[in-house]
Protein backbone atom coordinates (compact mmCIF):
# COMPACT_ATOMS: atom_id res chain seq x y z
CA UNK A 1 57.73 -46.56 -29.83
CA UNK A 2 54.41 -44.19 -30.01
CA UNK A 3 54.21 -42.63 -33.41
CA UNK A 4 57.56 -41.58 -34.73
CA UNK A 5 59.19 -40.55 -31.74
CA UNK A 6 62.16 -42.35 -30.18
CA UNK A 7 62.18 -45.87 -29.17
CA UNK A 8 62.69 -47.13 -25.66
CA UNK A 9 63.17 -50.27 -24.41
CA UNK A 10 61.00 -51.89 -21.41
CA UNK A 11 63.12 -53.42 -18.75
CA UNK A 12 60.25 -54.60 -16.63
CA UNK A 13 58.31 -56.97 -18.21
CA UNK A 14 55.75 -59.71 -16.41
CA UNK A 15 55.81 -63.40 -17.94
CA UNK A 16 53.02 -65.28 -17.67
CA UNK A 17 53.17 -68.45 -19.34
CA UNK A 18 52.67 -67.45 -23.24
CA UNK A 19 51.63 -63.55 -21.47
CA UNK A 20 53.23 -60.80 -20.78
CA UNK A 21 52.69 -57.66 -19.67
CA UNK A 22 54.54 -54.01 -19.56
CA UNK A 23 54.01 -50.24 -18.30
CA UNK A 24 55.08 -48.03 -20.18
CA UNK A 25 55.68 -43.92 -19.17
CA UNK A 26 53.32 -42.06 -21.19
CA UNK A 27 54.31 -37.89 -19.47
CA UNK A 28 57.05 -37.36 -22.00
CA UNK A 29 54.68 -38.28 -24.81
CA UNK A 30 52.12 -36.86 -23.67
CA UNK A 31 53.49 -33.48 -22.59
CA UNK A 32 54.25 -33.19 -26.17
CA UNK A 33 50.83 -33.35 -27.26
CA UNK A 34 48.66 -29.89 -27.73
CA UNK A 35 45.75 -31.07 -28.96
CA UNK A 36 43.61 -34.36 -28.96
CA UNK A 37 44.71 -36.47 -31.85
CA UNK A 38 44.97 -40.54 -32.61
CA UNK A 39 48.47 -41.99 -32.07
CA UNK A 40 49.89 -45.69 -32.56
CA UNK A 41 52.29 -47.74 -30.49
CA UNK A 42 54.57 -50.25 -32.16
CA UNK A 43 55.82 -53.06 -30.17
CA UNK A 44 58.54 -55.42 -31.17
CA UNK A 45 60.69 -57.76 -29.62
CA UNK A 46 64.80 -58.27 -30.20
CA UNK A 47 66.45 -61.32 -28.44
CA UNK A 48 69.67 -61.77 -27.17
CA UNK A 49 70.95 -62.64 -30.41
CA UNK A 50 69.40 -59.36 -31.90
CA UNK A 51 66.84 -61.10 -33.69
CA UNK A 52 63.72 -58.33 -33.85
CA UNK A 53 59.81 -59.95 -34.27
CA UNK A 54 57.65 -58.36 -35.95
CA UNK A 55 55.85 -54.81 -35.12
CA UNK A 56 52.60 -54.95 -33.46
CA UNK A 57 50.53 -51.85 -33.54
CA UNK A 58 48.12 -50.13 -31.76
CA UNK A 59 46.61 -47.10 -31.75
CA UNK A 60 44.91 -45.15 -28.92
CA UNK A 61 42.81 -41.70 -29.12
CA UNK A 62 44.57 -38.52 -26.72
CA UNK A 63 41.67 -36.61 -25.15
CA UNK A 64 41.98 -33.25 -22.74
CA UNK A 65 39.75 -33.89 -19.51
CA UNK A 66 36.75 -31.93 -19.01
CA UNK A 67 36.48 -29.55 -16.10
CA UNK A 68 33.86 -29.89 -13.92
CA UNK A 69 31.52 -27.08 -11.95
CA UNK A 70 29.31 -27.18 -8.70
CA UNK A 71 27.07 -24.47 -8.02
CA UNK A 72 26.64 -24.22 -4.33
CA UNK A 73 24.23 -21.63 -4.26
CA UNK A 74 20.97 -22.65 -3.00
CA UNK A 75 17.74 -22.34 -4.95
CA UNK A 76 14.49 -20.37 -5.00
CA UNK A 77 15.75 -17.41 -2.70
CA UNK A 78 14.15 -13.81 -3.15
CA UNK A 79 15.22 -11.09 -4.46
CA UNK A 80 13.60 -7.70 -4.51
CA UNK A 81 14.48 -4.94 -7.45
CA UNK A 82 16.56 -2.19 -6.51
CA UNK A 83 16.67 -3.32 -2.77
CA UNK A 84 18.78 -6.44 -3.99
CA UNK A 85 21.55 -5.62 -6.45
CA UNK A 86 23.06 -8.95 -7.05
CA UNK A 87 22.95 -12.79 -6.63
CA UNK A 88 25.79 -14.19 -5.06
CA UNK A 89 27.18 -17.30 -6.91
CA UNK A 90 28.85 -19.94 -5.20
CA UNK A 91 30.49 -22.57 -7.06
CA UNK A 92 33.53 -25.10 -6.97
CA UNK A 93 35.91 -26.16 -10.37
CA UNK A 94 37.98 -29.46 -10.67
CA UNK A 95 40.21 -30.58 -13.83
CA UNK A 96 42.14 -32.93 -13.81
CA UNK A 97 44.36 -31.67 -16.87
CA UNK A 98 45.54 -29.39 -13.95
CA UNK A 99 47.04 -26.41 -15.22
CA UNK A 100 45.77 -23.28 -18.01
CA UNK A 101 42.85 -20.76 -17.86
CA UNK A 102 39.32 -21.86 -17.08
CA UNK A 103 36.15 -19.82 -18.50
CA UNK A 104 32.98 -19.53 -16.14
CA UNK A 105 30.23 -18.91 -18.55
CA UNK A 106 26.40 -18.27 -17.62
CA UNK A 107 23.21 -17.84 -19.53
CA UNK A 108 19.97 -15.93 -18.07
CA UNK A 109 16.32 -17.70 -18.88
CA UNK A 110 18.18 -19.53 -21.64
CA UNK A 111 19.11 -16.17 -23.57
CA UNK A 112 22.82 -15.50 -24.98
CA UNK A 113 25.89 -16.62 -23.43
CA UNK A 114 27.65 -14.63 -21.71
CA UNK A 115 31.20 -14.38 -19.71
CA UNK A 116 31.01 -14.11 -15.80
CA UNK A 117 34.27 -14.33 -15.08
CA UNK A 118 37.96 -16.82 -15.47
CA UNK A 119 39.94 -18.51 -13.08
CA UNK A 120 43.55 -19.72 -12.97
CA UNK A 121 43.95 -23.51 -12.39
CA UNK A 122 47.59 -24.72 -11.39
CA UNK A 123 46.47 -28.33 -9.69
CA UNK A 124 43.96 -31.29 -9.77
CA UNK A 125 42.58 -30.42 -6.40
CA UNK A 126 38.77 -28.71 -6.27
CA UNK A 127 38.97 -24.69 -6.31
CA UNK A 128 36.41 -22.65 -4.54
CA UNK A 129 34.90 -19.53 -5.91
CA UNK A 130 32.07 -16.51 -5.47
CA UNK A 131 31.04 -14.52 -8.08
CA UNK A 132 28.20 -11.64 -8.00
CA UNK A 133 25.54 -12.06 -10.43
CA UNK A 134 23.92 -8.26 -11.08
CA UNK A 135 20.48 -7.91 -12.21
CA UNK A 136 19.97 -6.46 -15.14
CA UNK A 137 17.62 -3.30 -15.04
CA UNK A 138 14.91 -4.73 -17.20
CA UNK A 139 14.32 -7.98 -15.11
CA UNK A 140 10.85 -8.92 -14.81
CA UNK A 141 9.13 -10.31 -11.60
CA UNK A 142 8.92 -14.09 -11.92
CA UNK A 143 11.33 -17.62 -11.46
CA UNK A 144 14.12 -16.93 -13.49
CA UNK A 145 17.03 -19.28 -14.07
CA UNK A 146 21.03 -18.81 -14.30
CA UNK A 147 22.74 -21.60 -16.45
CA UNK A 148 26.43 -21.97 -15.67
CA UNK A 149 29.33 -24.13 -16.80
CA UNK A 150 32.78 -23.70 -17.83
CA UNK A 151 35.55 -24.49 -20.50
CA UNK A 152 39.23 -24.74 -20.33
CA UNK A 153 42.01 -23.38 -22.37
CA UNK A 154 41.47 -26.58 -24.91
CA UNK A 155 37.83 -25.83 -25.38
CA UNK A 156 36.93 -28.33 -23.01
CA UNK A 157 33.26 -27.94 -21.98
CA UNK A 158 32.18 -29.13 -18.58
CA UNK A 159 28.74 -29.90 -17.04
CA UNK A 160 25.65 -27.60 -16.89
CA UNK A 161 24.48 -26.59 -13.56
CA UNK A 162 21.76 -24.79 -12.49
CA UNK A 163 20.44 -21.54 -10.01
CA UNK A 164 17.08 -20.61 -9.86
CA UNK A 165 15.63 -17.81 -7.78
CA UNK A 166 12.92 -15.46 -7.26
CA UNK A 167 12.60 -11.91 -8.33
CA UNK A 168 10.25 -9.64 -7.39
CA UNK A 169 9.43 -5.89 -7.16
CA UNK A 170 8.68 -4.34 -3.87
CA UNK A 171 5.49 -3.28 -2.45
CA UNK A 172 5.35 0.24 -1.71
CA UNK A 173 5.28 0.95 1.82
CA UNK A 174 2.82 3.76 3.36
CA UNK A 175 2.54 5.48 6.63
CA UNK A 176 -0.08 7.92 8.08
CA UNK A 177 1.51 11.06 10.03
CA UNK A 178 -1.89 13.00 10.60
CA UNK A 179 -5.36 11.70 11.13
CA UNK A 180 -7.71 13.48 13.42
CA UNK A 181 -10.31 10.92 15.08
CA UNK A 182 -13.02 14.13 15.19
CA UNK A 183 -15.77 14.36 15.63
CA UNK A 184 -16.52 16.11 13.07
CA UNK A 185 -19.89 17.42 12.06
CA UNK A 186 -22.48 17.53 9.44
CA UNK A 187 -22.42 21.08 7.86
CA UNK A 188 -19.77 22.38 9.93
CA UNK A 189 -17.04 19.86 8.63
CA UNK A 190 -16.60 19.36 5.17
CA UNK A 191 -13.59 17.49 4.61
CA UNK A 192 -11.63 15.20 6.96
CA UNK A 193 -7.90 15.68 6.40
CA UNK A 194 -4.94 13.16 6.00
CA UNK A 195 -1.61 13.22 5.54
CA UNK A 196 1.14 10.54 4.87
CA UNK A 197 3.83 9.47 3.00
CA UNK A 198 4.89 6.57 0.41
CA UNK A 199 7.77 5.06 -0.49
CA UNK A 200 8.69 2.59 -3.03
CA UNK A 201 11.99 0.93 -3.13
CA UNK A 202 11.83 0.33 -6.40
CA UNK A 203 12.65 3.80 -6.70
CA UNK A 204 10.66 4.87 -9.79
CA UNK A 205 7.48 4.58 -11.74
CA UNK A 206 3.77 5.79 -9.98
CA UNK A 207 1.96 4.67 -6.89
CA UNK A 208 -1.90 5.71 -6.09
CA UNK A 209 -2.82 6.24 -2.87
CA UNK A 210 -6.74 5.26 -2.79
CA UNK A 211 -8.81 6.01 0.31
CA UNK A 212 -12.32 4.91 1.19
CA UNK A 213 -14.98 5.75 4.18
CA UNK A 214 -16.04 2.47 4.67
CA UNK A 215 -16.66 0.79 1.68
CA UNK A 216 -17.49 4.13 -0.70
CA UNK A 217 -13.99 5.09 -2.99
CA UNK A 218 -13.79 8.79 -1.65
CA UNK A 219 -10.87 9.68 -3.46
CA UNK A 220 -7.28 8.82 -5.03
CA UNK A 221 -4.02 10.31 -5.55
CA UNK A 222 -1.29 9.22 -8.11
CA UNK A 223 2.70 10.17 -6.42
CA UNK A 224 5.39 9.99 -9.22
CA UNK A 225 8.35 7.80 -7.87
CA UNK A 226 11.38 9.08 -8.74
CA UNK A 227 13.83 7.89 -5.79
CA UNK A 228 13.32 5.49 -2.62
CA UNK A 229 12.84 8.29 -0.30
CA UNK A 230 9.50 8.95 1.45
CA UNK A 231 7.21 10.71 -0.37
CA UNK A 232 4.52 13.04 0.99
CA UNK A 233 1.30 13.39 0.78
CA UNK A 234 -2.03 15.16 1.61
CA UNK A 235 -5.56 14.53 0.54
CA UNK A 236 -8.66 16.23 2.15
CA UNK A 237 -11.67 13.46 2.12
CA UNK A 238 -15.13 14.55 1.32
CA UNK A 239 -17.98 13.05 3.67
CA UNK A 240 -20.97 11.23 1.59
CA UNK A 241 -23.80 13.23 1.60
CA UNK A 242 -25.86 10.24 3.57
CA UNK A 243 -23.75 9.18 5.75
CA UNK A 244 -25.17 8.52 8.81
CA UNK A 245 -24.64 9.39 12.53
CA UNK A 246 -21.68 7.04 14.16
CA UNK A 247 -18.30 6.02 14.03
CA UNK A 248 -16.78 5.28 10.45
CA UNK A 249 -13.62 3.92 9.61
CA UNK A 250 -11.51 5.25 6.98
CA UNK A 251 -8.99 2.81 4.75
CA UNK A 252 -5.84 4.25 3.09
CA UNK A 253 -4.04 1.66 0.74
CA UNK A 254 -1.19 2.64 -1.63
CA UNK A 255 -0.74 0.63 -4.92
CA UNK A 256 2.18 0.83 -7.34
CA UNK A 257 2.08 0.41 -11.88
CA UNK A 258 2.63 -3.50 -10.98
CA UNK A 259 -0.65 -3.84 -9.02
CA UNK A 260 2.05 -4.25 -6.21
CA UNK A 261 0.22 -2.73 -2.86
CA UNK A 262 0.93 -1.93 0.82
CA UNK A 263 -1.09 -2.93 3.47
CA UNK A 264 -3.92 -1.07 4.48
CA UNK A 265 -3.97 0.85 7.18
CA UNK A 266 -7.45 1.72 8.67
CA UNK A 267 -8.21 4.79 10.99
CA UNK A 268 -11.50 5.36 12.75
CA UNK A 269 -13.56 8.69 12.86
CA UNK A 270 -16.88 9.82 14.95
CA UNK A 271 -19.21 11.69 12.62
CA UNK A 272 -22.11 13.46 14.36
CA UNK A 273 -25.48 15.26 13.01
CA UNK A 274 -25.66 18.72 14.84
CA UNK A 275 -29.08 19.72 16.66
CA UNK A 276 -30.89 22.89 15.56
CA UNK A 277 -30.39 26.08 17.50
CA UNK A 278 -34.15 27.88 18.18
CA UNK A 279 -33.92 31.19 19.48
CA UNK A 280 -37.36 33.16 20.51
CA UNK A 281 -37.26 36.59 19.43
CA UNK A 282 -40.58 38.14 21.49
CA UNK A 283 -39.81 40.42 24.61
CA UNK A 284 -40.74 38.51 27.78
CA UNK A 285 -43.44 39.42 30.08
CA UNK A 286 -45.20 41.24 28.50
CA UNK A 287 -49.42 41.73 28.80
CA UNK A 288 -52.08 41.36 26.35
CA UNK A 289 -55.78 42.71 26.57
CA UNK A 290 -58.53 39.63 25.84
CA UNK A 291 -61.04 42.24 24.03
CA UNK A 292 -57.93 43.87 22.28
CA UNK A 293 -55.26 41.13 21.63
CA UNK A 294 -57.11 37.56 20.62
CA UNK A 295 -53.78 35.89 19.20
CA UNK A 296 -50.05 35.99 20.17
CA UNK A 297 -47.81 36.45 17.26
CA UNK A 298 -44.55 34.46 18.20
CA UNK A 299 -41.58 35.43 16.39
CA UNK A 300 -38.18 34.02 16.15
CA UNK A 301 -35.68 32.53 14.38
CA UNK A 302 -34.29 28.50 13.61
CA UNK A 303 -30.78 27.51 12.26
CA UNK A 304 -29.22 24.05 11.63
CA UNK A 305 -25.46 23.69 10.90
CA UNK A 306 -26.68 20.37 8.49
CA UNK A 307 -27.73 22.34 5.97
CA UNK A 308 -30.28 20.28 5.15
CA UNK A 309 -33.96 18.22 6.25
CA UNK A 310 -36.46 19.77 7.47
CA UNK A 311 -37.14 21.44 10.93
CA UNK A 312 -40.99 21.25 13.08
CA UNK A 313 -41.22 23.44 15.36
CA UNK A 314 -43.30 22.21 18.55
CA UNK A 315 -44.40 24.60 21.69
CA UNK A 316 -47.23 23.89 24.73
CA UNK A 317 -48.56 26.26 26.44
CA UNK A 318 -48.46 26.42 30.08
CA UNK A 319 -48.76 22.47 31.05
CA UNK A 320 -50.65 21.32 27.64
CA UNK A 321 -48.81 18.90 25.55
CA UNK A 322 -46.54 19.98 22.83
CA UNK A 323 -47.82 20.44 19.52
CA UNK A 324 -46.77 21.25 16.33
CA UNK A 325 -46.22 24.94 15.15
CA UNK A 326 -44.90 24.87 12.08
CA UNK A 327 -42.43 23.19 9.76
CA UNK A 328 -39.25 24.40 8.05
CA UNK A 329 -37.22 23.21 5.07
CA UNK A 330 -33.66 23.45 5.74
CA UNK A 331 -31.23 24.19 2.55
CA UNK A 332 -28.43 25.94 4.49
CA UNK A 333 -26.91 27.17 7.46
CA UNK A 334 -28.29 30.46 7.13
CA UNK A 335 -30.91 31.50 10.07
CA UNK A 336 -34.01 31.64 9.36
CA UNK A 337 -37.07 33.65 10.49
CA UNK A 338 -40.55 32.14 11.23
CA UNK A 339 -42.92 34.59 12.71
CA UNK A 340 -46.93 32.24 13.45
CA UNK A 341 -49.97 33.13 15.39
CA UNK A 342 -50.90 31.15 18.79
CA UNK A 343 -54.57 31.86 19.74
CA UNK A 344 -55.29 33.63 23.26
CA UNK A 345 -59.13 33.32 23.25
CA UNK A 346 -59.80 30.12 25.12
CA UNK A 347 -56.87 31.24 27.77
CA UNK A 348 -58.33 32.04 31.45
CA UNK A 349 -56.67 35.63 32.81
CA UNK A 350 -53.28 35.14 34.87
CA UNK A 351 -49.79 34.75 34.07
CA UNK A 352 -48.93 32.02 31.55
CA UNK A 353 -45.80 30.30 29.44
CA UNK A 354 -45.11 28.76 26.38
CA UNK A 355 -42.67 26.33 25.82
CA UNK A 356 -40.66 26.18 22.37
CA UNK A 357 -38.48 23.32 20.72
CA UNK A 358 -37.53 22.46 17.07
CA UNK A 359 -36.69 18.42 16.31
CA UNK A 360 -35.07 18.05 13.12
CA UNK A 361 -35.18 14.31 10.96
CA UNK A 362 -32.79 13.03 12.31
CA UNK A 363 -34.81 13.36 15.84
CA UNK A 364 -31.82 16.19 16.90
CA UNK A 365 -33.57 18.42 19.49
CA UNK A 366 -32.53 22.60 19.60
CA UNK A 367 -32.74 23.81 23.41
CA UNK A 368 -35.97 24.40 25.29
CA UNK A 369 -37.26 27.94 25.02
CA UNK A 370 -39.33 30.16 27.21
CA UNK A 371 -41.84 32.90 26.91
CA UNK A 372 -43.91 34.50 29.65
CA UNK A 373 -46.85 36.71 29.32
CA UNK A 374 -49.85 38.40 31.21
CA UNK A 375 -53.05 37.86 29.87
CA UNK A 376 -56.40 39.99 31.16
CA UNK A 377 -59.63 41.25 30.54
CA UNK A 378 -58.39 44.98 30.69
CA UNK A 379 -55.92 47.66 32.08
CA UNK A 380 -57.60 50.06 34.65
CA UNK A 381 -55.83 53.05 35.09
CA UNK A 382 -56.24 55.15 38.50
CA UNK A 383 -56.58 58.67 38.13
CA UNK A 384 -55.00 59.82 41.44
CA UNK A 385 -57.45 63.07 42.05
CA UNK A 386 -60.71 61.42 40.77
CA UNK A 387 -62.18 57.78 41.01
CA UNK A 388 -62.17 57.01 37.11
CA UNK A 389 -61.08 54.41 35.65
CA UNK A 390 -60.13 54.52 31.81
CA UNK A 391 -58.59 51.82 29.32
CA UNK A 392 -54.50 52.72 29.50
CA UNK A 393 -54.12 54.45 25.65
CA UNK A 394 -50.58 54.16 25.55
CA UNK A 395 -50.55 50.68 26.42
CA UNK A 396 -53.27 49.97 24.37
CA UNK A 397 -51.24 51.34 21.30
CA UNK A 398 -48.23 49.47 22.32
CA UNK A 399 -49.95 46.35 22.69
CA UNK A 400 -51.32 46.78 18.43
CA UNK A 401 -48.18 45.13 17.76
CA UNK A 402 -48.70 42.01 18.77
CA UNK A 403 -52.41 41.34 17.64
């Protein structure tokens, strides 16, 4: 008899010398039972005679089984914000107690409790399941953990398992659309011009583009994310005053609030110095008189689209080596006038040239330029009735210009 309840008798008992032995059907009992508690058994035994012994007792202790929970998932996978919504949680429940409700509980980095989801359970075999963890908005990039175990409809805690995994934010992801190789030059190009666009799939907060010439920080723009479309973008770069004659590269690189950045992308440019222009502003061919015209006054005018240096000014005349004529600071592209004296004296009579040139710092030549004049002792006019010979007046006064 177990506790109060009806007594039975046991037909099948084992004998073993002063031993015995018995089975006895516990479901009806224990059917009965809905919660864990301490019982007792009494045993007795009646002989044919209906003699009864005396009672033994003992007592026992009814426990519910615990469920138990496998988490299938596998550990350490990746997950990027926004881009990945959810973990997917595999698991597997057993109890043996076989029938009732069972609660699938989880915790996140240890924090409060909370209730992912219940499951029927109608037999002692192993039930599969999948459950989708979502990430909460605030999730910060690092190793987080999901704890997760369960309890049946008698508060019957099982196991603790485990899921860790990765979480990170994304990188934001940039792409060029216009870049124009050049060349482009000094004074005549001011800004080099690029276009793109960003996006960011973790669909808000700010990312700043940043682009460099080489290794100099030209210039940065901040885009405000607001979705995980592309955003556009434009920037017009400003070339360093001293940078030099030859191909540069240019480096874009965009770079979100998390220090999160895309790869760089790297463009190359050709960046030239232009060459003065020289122009020569005399009239050519014209004559000048040795006892009337001792100097040549050479006019003209000098431009240089760098806007800056300094420009010398070299001529020869007629097969002489090139020497200097003068020198000119350069602050602009404006032209410029230079008007200097070349000296006739020590020149024999004939036909003669002089060659002109200007050679900026950066050794840039301008075009060769050419003058050509007559130079003699004097004009003889021929009177056509009479033999004289006089000094042409109107040629003469023509000629006053250029002494």
């Amino acid at each position: 008899m177990i506790d109060n309840m009806q007594s039975q008798k046991i037909d099948s008992v084992t004998i073993n010398e002063d031993r015995f032995s018995f089975d006895i059907s516990t479901s009806e009992f224990f059917d009965t039972f809905t919660s864990e508690s301490s019982h007792t058994i009494y045993i007795w035994i009646v002989d044919s005679f209906g003699k009864s012994s005396r009672k033994y007792t003992k007592t026992f202790e009814f426990l519910f089984n615990s469920p138990s929970i496998s988490v299938t998932s596998p550990n350490f996978n990746t997950f990027y914000r926004t881009t990945d919504k959810y973990i997917t949680i595999d698991f597997s429940i057993k109890d043996l107690d076989c029938t009732g409700p069972i609660s699938i509980m989880y915790k996140l980095d240890s924090k409060d409790q909370n209730l992912l989801t219940t499951k029927e359970i109608n037999s002692n075999e192993e039930y599969y399941f999948s459950e989708k963890f979502y990430f909460p908005s605030g999730l910060s990039e690092s190793h987080h953990n999901i704890q997760i175990w369960c309890y049946d409809e008698h508060n019957k805690i099982s196991n603790l398992e485990e899921l860790i995994f990765l979480y990170k934010f994304n990188s934001p992801e940039l792409a060029i659309n216009f870049f124009d190789n050049g060349p482009y030059r000094r004074g005549i190009n001011k800004t080099l011009h690029v276009e793109g666009t960003v996006i960011d799939k973790d669909g808000l907060g700010k990312v700043t583009v940043k682009c460099f010439i080489d290794d100099i920080d030209i210039k940065q723009t901040i885009i405000d994310i607001v979705n995980i479309e592309e955003h556009p973008f434009n920037i017009d770069l400003q070339f360093p005053c001293k940078l030099n004659e030859s191909f540069h590269f240019v480096s874009i690189i965009a770079t979100d609030e998390n220090n999160k950045s895309s790869s760089c992308i790297r463009k190359t440019f050709e960046y030239c110095y232009s060459s003065p222009i020289i122009d020569i502003t005399n009239k050519d061919n014209q004559t000048y008189i040795k006892k009337v015209s001792k100097h040549l006054t050479l006019n003209g005018i000098v431009q240089d689209d760098d806007e800056t240096g300094r420009l010398t000014i070299k001529y020869k005349l007629d097969q002489n080596s090139f020497i200097d004529l003068t020198n000119i600071n350069i602050y602009s592209n404006i032209t410029m006038n230079f008007s200097e004296r070349i000296n006739l004296v020590p020149l024999q009579f004939g036909n003669h040239s002089i060659e002109l040139f200007a050679i900026d710092d950066d050794q840039k030549v301008s075009d060769h330029k050419y003058l050509n004049f007559k130079y003699v002792d004097q004009i003889l006019v021929m009177d056509g009735y009479s033999r004289k010979f006089s000094i042409g007046l109107v040629l003469f006064t023509h000629l006053l210009g250029f002494w």
